[in-house]
C-alpha atoms as a PDB file:
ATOM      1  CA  UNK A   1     -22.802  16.619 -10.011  1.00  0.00           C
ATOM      2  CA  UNK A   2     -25.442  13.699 -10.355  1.00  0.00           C
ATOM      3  CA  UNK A   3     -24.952  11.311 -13.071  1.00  0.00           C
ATOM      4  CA  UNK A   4     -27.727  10.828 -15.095  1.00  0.00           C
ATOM      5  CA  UNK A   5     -29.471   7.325 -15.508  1.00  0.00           C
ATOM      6  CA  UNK A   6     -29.247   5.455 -18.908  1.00  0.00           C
ATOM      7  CA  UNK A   7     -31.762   3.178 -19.853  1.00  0.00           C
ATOM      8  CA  UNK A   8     -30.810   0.184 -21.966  1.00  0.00           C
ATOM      9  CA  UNK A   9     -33.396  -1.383 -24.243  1.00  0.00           C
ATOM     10  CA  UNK A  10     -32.716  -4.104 -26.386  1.00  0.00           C
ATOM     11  CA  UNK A  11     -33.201  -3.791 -29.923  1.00  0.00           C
ATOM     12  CA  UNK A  12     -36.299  -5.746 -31.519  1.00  0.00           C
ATOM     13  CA  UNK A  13     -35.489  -8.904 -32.803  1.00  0.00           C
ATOM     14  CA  UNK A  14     -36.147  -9.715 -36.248  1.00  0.00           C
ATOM     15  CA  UNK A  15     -39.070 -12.001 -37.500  1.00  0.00           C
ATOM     16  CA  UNK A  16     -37.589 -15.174 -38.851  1.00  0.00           C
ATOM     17  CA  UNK A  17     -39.251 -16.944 -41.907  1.00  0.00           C
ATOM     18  CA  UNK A  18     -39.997 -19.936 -42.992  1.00  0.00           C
ATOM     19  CA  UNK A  19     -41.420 -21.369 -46.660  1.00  0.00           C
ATOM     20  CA  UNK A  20     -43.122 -24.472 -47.956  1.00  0.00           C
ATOM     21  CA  UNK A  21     -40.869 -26.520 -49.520  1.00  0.00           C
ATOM     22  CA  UNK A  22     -42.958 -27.010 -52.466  1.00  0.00           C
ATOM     23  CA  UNK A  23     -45.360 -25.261 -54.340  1.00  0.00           C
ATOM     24  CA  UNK A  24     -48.740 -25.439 -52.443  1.00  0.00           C
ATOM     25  CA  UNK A  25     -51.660 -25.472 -54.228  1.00  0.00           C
ATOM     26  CA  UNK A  26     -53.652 -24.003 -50.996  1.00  0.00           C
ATOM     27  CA  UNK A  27     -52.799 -22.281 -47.817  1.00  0.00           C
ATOM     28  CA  UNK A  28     -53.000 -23.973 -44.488  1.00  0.00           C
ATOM     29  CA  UNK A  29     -51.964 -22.586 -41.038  1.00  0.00           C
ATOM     30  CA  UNK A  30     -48.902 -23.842 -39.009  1.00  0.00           C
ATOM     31  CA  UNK A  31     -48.957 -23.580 -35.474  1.00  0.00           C
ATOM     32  CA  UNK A  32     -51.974 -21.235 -35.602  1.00  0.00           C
ATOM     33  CA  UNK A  33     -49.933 -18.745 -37.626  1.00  0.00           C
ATOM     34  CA  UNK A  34     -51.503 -17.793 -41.338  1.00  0.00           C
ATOM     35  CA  UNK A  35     -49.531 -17.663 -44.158  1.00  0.00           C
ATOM     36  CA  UNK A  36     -48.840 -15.240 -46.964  1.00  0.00           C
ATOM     37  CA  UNK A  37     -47.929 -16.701 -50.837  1.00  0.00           C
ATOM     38  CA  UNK A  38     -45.234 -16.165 -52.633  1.00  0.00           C
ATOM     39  CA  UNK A  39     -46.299 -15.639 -55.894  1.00  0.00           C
ATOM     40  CA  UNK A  40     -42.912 -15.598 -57.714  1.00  0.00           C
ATOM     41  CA  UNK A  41     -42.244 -18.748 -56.554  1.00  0.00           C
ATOM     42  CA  UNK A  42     -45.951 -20.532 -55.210  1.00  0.00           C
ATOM     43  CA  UNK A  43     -44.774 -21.590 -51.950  1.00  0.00           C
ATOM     44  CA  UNK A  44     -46.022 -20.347 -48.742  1.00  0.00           C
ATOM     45  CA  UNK A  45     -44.438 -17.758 -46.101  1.00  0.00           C
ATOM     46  CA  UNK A  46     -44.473 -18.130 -42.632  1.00  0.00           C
ATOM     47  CA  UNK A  47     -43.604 -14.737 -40.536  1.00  0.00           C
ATOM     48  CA  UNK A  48     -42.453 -16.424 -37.074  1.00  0.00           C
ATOM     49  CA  UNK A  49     -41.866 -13.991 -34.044  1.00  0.00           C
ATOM     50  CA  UNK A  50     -37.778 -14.349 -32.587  1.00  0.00           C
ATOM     51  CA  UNK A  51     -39.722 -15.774 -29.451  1.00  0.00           C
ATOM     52  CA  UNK A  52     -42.143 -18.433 -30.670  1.00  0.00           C
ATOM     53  CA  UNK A  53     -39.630 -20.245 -32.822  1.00  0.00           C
ATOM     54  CA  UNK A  54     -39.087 -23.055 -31.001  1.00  0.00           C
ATOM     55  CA  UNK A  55     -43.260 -23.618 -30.865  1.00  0.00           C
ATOM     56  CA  UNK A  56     -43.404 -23.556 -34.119  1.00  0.00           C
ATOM     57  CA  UNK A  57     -40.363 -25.704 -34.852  1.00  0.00           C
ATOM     58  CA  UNK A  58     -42.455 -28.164 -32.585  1.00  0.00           C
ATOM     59  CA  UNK A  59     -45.537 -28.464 -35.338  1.00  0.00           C
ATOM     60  CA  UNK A  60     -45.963 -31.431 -37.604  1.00  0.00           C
ATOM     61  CA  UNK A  61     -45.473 -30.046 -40.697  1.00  0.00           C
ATOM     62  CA  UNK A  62     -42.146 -28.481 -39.554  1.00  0.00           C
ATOM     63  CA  UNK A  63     -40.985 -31.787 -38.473  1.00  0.00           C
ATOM     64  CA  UNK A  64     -42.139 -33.397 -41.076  1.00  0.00           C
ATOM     65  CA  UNK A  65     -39.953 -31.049 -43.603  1.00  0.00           C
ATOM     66  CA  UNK A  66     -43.031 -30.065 -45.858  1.00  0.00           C
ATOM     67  CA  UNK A  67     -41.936 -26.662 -44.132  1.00  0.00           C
ATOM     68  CA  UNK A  68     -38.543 -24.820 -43.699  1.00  0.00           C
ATOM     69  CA  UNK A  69     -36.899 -22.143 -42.825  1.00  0.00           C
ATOM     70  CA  UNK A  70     -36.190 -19.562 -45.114  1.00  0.00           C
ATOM     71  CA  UNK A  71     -32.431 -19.494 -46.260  1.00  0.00           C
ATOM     72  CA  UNK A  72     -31.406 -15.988 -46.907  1.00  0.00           C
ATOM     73  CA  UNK A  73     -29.839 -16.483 -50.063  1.00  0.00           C
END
């Protein structure tokens, strides 16, 4: 009896976000990436792909803490 081959395929990875730290009174890209507002809070959402994280971690307002990533809680 011939076993049958199983295919393993990983799972997608989930987006992570990241937010403006403050309100922003207008929207600006990061790392080519547009973002979406919040408008319970006025800051601005960034929906980062699990594989270009580390790009965008690399852009100036990243490292310059006007944008973070998104705590959970």
């Amino acid at each position: 009896m011939a076993l049958k081959e199983i295919k393993v395929t990983e799972a997608p990875k989930t987006p992570v976000w990241f937010e403006s730290r403050e309100k922003e009174p207008s929207m600006f890209e990061v790392a080519g990436i547009r973002p979406i507002r919040n408008f319970q809070s006025g800051r601005l959402e960034w929906e980062v792909s699990h594989d270009d994280v580390d790009r965008f971690s690399k852009n100036h307002f990243v490292t310059i803490g006007r944008v973070v990533r998104k705590s959970n809680g």
